[in-house]
N, C-alpha and C. Protein backbone atom coordinates (compact mmCIF):
# COMPACT_ATOMS: atom_id res chain seq x y z
N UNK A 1 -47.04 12.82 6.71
CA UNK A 1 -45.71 13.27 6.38
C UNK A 1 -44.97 13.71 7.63
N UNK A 2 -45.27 14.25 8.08
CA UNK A 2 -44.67 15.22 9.71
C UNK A 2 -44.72 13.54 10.97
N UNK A 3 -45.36 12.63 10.68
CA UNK A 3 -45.17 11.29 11.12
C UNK A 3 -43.97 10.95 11.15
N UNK A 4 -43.72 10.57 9.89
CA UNK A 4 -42.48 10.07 9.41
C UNK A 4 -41.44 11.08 9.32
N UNK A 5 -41.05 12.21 9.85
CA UNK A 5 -40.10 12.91 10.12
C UNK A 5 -39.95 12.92 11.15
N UNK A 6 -40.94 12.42 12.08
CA UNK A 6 -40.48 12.13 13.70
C UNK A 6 -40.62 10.73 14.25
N UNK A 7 -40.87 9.90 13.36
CA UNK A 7 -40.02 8.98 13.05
C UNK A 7 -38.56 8.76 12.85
N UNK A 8 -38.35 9.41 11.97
CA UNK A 8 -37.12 9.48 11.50
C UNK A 8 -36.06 9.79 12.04
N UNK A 9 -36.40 10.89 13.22
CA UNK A 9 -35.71 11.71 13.99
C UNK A 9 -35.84 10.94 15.26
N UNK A 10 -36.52 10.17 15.38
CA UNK A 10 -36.68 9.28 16.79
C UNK A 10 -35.34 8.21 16.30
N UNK A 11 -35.41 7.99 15.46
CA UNK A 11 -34.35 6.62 14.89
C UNK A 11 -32.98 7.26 15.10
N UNK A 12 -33.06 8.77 14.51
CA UNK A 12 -31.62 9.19 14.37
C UNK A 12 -30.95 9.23 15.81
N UNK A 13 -32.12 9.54 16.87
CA UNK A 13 -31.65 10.28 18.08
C UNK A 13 -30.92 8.85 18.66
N UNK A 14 -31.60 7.89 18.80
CA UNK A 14 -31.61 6.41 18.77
C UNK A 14 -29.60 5.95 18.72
N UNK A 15 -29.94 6.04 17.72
CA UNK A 15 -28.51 5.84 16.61
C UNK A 15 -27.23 6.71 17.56
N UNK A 16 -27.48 7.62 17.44
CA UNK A 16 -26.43 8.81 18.15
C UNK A 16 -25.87 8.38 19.28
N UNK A 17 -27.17 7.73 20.57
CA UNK A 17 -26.96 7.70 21.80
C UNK A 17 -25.78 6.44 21.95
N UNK A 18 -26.28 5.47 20.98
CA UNK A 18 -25.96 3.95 21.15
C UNK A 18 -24.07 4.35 20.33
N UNK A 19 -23.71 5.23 20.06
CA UNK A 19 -22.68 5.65 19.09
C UNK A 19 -21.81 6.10 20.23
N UNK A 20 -22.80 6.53 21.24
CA UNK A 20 -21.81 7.37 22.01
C UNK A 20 -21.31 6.59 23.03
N UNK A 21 -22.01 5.08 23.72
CA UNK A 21 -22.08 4.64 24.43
C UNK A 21 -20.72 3.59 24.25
N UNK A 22 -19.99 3.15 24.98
CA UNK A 22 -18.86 2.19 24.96
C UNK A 22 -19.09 0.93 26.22
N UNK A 23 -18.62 -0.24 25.19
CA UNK A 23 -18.75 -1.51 26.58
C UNK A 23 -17.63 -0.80 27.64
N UNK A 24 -17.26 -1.06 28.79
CA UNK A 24 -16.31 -1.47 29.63
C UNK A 24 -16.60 -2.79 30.46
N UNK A 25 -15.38 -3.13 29.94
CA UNK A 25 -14.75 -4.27 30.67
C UNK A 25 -14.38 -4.56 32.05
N UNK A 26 -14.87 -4.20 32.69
CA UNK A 26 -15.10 -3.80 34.38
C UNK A 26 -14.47 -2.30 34.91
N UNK A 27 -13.88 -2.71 35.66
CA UNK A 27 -13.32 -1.07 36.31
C UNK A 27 -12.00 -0.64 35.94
N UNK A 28 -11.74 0.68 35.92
CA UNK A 28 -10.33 1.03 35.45
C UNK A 28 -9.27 0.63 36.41
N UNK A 29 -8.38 -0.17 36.10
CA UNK A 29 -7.43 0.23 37.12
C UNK A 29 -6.66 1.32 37.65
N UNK A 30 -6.74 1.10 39.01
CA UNK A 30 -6.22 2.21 39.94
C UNK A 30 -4.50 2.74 39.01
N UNK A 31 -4.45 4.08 39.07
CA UNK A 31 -2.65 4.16 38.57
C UNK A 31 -2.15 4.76 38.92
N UNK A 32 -1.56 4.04 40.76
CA UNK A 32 -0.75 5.60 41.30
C UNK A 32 0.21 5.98 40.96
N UNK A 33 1.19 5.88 40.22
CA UNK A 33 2.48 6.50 39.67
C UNK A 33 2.46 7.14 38.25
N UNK A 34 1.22 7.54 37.51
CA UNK A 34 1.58 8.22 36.64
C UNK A 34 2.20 9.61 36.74
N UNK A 35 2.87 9.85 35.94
CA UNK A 35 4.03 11.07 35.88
C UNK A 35 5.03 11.25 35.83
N UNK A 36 6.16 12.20 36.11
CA UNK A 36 7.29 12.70 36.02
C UNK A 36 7.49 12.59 37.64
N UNK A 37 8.60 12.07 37.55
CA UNK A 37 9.33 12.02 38.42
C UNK A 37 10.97 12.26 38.60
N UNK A 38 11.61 13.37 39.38
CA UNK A 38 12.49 14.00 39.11
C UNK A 38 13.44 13.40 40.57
N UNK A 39 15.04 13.72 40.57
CA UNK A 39 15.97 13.10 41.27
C UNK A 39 16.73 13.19 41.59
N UNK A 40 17.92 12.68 42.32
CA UNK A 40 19.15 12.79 42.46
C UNK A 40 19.92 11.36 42.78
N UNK A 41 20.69 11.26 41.77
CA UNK A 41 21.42 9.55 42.01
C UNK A 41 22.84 10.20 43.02
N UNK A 42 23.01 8.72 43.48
CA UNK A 42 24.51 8.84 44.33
C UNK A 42 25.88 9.15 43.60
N UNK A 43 25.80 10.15 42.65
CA UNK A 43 26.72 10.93 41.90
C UNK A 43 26.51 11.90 41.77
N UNK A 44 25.39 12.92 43.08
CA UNK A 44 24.77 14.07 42.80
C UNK A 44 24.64 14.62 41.28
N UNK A 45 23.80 13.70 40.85
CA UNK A 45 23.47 13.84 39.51
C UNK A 45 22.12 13.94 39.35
N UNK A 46 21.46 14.43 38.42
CA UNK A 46 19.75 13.89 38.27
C UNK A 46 19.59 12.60 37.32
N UNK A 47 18.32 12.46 37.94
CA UNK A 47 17.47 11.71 37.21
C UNK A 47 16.19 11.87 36.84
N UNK A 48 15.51 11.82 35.82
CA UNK A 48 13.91 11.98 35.50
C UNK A 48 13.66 10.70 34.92
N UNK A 49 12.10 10.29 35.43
CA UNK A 49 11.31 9.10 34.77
C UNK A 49 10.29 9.61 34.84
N UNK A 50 9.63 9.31 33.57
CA UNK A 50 8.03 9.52 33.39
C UNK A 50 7.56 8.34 33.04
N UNK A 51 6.34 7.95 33.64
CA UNK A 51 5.15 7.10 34.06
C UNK A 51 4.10 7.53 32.91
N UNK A 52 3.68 6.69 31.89
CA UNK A 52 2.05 6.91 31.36
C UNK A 52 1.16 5.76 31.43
N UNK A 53 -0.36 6.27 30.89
CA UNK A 53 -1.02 4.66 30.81
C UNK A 53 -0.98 4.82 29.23
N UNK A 54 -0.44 3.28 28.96
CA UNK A 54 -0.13 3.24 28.02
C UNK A 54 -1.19 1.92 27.20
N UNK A 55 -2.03 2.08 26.47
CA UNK A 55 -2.57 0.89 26.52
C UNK A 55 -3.62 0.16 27.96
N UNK A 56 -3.83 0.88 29.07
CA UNK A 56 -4.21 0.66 29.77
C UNK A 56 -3.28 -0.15 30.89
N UNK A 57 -1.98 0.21 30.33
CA UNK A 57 -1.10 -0.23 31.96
C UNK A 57 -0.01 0.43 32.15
N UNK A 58 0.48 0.96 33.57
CA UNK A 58 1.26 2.11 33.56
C UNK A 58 2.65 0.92 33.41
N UNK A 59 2.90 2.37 32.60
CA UNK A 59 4.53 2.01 32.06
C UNK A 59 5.55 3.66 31.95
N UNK A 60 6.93 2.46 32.14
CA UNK A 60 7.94 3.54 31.94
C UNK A 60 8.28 4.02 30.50
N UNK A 61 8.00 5.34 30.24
CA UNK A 61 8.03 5.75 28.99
C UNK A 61 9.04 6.71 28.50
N UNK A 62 9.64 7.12 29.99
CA UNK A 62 11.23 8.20 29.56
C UNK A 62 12.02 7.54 30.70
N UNK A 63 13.25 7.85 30.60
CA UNK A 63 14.34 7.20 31.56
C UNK A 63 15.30 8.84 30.70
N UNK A 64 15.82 9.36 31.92
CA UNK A 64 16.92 10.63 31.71
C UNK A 64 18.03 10.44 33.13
N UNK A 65 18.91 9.50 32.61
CA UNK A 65 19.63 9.23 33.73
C UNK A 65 21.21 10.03 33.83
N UNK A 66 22.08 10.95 34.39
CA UNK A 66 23.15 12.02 33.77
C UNK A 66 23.64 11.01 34.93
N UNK A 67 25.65 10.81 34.60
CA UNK A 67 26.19 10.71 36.00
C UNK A 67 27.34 11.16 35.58
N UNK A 68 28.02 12.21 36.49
CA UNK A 68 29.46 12.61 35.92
C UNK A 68 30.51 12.01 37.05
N UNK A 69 31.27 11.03 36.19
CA UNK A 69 32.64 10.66 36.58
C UNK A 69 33.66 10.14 35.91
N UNK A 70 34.38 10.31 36.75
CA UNK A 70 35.88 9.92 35.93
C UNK A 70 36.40 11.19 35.45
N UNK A 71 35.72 12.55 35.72
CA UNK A 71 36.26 13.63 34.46
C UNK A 71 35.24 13.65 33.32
N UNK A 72 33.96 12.96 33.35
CA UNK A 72 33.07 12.90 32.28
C UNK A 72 31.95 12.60 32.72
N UNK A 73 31.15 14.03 31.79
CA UNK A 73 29.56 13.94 32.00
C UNK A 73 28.79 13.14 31.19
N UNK A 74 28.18 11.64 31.65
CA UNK A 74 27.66 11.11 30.95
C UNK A 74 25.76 11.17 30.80
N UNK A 75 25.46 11.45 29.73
CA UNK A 75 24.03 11.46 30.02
C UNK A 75 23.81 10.32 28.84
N UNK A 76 22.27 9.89 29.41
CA UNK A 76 21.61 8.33 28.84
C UNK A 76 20.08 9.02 29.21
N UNK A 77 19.26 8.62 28.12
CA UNK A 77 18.22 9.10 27.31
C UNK A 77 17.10 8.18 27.11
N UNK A 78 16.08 7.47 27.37
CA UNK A 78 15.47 6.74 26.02
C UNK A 78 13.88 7.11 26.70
N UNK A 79 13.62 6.95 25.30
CA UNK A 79 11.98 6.95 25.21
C UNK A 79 11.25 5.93 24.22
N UNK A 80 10.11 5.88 24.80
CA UNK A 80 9.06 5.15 23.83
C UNK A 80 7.42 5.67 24.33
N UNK A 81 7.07 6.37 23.31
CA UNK A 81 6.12 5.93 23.52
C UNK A 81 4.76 5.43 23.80
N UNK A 82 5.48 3.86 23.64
CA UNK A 82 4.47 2.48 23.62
C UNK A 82 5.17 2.05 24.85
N UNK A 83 5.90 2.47 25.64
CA UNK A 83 6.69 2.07 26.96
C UNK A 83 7.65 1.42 26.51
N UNK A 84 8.64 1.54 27.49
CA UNK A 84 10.03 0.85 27.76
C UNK A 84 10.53 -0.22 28.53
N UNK A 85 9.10 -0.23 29.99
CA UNK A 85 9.11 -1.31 29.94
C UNK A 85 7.64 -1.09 31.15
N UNK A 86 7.00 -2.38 31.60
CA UNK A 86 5.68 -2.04 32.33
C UNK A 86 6.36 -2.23 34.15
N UNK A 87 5.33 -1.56 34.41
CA UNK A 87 5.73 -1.43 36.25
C UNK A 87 4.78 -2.81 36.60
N UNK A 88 5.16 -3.70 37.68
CA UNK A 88 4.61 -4.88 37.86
C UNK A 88 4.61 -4.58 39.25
N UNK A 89 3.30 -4.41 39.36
CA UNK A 89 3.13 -4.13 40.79
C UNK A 89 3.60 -2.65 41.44
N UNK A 90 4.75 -2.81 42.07
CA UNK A 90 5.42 -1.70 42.37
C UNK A 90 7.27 -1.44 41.78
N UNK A 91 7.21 -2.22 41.01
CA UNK A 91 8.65 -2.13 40.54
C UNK A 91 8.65 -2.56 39.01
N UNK A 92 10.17 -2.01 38.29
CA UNK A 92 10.18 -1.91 36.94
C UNK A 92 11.55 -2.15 37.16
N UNK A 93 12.23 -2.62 36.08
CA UNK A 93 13.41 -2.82 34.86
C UNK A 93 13.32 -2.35 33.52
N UNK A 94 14.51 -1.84 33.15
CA UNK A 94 15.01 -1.84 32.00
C UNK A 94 16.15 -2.21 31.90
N UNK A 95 16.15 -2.21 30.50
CA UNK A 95 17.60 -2.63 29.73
C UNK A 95 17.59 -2.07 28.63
N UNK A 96 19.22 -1.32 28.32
CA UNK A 96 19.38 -0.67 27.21
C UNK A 96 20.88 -1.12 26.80
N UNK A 97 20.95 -1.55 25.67
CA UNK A 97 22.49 -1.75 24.87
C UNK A 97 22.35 -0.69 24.16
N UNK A 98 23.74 -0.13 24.12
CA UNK A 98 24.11 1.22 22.81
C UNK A 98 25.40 0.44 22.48
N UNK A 99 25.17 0.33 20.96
CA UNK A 99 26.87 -0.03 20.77
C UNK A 99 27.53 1.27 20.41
N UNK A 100 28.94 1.04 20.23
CA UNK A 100 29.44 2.54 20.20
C UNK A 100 30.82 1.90 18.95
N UNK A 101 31.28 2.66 18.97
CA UNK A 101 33.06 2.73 18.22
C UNK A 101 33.96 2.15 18.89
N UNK A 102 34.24 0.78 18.64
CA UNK A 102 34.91 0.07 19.44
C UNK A 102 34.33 -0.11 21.25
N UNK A 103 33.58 -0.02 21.49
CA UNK A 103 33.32 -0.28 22.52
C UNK A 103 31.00 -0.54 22.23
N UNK A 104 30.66 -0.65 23.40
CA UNK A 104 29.47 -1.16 23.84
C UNK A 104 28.81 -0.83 24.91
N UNK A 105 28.00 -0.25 25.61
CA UNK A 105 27.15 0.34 26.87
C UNK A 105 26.02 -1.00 27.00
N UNK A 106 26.16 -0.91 28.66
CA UNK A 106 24.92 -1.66 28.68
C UNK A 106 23.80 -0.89 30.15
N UNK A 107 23.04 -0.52 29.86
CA UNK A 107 22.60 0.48 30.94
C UNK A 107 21.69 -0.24 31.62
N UNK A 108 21.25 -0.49 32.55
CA UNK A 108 20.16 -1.03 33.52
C UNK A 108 19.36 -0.40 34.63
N UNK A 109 17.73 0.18 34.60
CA UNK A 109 17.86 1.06 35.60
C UNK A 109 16.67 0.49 36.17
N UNK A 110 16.68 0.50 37.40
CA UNK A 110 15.69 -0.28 37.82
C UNK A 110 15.07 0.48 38.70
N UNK A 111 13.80 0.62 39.36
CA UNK A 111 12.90 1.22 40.61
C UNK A 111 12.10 0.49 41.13
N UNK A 112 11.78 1.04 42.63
CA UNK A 112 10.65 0.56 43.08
C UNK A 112 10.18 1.81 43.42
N UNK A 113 8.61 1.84 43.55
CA UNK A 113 8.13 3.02 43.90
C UNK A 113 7.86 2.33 45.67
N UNK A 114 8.12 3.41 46.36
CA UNK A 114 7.48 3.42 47.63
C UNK A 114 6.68 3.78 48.62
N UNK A 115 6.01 4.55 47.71
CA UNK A 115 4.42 5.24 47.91
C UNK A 115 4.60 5.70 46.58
N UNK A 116 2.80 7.13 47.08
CA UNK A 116 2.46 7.32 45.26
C UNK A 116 3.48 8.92 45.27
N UNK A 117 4.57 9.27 45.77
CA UNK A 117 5.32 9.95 46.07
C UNK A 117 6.61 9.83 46.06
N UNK A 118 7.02 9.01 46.14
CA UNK A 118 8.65 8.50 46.54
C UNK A 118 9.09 7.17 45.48
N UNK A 119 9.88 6.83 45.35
CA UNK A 119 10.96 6.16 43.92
C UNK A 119 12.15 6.09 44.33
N UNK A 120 12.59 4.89 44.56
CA UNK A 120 13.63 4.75 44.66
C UNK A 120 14.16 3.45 43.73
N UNK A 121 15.36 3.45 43.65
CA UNK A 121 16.14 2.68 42.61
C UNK A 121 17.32 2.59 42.25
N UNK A 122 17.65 1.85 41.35
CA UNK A 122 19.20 1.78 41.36
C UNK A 122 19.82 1.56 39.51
N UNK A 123 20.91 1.97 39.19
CA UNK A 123 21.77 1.70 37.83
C UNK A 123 23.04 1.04 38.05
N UNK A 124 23.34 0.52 36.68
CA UNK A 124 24.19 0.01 36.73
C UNK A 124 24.82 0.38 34.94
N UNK A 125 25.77 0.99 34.79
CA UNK A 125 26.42 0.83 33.69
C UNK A 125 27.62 0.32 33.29
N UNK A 126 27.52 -0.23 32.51
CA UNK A 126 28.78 -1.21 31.94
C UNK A 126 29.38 -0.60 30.77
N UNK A 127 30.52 -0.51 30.51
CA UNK A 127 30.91 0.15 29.29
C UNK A 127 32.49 -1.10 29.07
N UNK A 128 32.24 -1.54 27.78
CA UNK A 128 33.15 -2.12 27.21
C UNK A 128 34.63 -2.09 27.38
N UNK A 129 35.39 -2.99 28.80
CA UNK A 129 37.05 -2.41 28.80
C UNK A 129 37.03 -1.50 30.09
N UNK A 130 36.25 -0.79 30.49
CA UNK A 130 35.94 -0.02 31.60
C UNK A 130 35.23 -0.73 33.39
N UNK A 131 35.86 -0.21 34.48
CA UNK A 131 35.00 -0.57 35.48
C UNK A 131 33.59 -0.05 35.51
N UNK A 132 32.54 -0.88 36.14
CA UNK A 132 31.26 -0.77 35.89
C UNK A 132 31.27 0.33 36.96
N UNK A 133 29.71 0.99 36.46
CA UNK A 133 29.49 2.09 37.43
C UNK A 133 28.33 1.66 37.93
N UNK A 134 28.28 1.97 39.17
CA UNK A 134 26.86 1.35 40.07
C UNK A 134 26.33 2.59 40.86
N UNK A 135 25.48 2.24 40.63
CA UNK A 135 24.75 3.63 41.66
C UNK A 135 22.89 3.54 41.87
N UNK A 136 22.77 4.11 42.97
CA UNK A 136 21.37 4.51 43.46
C UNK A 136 20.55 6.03 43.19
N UNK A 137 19.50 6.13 43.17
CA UNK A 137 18.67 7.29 42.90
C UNK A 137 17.39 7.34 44.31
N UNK A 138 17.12 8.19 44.02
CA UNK A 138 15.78 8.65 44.62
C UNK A 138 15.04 9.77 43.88
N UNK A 139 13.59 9.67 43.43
CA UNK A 139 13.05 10.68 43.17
C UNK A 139 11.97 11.20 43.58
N UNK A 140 11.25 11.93 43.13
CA UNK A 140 9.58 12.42 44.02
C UNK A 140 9.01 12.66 42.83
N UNK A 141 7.38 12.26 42.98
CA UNK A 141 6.50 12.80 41.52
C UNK A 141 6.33 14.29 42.00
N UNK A 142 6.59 14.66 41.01
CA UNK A 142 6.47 16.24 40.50
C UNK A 142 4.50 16.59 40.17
């Protein structure tokens, strides 16, 4: 009887280890830009982007881009996330349409990172009937 309870307990221990254990698929990739990264665009304005692994590839998952002109503070927002869009290599795009009330936004913000420290990049917004606004950023991971 006391056999077969350490038996039993040999099987369970067995069971547990193999439960705990996971294949990998070779090595993780390296991910130097995860995080927050904070800014200032050429409208002494900020900017924040945050970096996650998402699925196992870093992606842009917040975009907080403010620019005040004309007499107006505009701020632009988006998140996901499942990402917004993936970093390829050392650089990313997005694209965002907002339609609005008689009019339409089209936002575009793009980066390159230039070490695992530094970000730089550029926007472009379009607004329906309006001159486009263009501008550059720089940020640092926080």
């Amino acid at each position: 009887m006391k056999k077969t309870y350490v038996i039993l307990a040999m099987i369970i221990l067995v069971a547990l280890a193999f439960s705990f254990c996971s294949k990998s698929s070779g090595p993780s990739p390296e991910f130097k830009y995860l995080g927050t990264w904070i800014g200032q665009n050429s409208f002494a304005d900020s900017v924040e982007i945050r970096v996650a692994n998402v699925s196992n590839k870093q992606k842009v998952t917040y975009i907080k881009l403010i620019v005040a002109i004309r007499g107006d503070s505009m701020s632009y927002t988006f998140s996901s996330t499942s990402g917004l869009t993936e970093i390829a290599d050392t650089t990313f795009s997005y694209t965002a349409v907002e339609p609005g009330i008689g009019d339409t936004t089209w936002i575009t913000v793009d980066g390159t990172f230039q070490s695992e420290t530094l970000l730089n990049g550029g926007f472009d917004i379009l607004i329906t009937d309006e001159p486009p606004i263009t501008g550059t950023y720089t940020a640092t991971k926080q």
